[in-house]
C-alpha atoms as a PDB file:
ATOM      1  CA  UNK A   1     116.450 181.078  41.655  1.00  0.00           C
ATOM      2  CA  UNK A   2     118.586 184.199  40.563  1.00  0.00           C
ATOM      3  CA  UNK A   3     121.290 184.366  37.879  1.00  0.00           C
ATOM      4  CA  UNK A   4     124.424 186.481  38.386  1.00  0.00           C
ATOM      5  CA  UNK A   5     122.809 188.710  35.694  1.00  0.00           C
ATOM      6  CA  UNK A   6     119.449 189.449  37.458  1.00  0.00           C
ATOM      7  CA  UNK A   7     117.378 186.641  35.613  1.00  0.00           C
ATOM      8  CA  UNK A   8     114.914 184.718  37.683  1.00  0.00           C
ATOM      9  CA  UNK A   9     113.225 181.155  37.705  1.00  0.00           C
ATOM     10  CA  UNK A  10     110.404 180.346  39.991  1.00  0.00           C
ATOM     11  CA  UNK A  11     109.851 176.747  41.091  1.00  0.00           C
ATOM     12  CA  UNK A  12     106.723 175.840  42.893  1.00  0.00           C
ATOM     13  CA  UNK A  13     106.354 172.082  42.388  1.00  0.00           C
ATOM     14  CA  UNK A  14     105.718 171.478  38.991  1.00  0.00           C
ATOM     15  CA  UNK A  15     105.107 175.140  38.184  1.00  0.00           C
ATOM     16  CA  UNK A  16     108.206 177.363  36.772  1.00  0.00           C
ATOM     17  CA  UNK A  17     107.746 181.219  36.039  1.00  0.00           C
ATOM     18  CA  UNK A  18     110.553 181.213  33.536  1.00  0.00           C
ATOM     19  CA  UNK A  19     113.203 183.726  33.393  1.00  0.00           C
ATOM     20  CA  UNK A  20     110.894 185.859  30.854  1.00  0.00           C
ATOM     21  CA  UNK A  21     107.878 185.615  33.370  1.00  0.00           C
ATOM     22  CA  UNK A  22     105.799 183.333  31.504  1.00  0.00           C
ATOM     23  CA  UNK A  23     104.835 179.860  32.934  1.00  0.00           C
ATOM     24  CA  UNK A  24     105.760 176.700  32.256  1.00  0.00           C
ATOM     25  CA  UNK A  25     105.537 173.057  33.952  1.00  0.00           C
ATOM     26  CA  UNK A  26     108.432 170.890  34.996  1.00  0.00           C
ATOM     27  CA  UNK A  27     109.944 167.422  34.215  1.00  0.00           C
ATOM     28  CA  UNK A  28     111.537 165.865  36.926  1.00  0.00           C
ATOM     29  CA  UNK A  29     114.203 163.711  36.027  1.00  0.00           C
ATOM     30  CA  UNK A  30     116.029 161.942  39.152  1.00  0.00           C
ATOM     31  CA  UNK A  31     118.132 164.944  41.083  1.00  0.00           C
ATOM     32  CA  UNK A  32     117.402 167.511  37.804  1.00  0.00           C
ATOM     33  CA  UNK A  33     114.043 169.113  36.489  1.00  0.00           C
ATOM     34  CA  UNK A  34     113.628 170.314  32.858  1.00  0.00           C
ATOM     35  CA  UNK A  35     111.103 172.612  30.989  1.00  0.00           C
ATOM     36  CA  UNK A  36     110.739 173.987  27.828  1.00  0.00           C
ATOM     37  CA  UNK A  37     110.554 177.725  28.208  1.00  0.00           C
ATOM     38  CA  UNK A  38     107.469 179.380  26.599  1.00  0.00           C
ATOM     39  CA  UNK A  39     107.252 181.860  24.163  1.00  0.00           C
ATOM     40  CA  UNK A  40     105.230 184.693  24.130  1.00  0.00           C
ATOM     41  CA  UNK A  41     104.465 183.362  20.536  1.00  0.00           C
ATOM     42  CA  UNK A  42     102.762 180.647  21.415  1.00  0.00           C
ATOM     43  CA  UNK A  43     106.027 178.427  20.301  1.00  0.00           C
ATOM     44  CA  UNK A  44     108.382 176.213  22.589  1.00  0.00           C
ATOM     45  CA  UNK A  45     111.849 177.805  23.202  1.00  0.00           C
ATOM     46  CA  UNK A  46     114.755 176.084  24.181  1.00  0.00           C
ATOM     47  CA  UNK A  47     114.878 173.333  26.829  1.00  0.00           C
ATOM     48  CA  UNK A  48     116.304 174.196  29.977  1.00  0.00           C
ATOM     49  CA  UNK A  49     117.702 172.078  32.922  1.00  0.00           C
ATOM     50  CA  UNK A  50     118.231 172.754  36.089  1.00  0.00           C
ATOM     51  CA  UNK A  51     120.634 170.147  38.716  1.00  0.00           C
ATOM     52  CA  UNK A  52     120.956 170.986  42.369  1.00  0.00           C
ATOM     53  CA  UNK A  53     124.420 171.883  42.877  1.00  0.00           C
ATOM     54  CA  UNK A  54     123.812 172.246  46.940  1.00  0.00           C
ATOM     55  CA  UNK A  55     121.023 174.112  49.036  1.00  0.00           C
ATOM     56  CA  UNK A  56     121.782 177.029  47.406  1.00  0.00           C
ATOM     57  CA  UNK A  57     122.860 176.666  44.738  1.00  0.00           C
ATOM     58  CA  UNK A  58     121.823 174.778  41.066  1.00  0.00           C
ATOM     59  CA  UNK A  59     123.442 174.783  37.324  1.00  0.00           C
ATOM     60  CA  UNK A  60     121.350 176.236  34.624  1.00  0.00           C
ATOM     61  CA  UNK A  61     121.792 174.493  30.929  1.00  0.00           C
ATOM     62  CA  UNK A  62     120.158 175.445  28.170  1.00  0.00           C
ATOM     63  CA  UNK A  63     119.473 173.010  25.022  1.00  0.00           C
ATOM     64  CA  UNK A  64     118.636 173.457  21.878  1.00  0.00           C
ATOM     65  CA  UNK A  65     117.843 171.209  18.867  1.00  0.00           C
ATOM     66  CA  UNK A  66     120.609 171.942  16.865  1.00  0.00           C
ATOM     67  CA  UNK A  67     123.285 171.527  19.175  1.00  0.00           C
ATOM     68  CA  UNK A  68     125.834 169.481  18.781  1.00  0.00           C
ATOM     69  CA  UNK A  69     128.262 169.719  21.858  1.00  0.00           C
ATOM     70  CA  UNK A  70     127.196 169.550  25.535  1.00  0.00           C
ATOM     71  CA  UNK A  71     125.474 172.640  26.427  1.00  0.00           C
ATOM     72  CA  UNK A  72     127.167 175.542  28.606  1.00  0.00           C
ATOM     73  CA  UNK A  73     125.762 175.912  31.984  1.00  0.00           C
ATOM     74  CA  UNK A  74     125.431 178.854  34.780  1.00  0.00           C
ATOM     75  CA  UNK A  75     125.348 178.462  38.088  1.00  0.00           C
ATOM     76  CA  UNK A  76     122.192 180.278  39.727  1.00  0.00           C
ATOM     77  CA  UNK A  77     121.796 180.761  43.162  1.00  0.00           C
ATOM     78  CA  UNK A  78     118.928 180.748  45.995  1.00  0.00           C
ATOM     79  CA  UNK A  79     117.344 184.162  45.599  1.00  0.00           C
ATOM     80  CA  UNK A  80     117.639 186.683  48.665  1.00  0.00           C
ATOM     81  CA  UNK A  81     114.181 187.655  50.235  1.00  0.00           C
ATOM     82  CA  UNK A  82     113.374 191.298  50.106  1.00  0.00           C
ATOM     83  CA  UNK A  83     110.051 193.165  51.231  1.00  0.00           C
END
């Protein structure tokens, strides 16, 4: 999946390459999956979600523990194929 800023999430089953290319392994949760994104510190990041919004299209949210309103979400779309 691609953000309107360049970012990337690959989703292969379970398996997620997060948006800062390390790996991470997803939650499925009815229509939505979640993970928490790694760190290259070894700690957890924030949660993210992602819901199908259509074929090609899903909403990104990202949650953190100290939040205390609904998070904001981006809408990421199905990646173009290049070679």
């Amino acid at each position: 999946w691609c953000s309107g800023d360049g970012q990337t999430i690959e989703v292969s089953g379970m398996d997620i390459v997060a948006a800062n290319g390390l790996p991470a392994i997803a939650a499925y949760s009815g229509n939505a999956l979640s993970f928490t994104e790694p760190r290259a510190d070894g700690r957890d990041g924030p949660e993210i979600w992602m819901e199908p919004k259509g074929p090609d299209a899903v909403r990104v949210s990202t949650l953190s523990a100290q939040q205390k309103e609904p998070p904001p979400h981006d809408l990421w779309t199905r990646c173009r194929a290049t070679s």
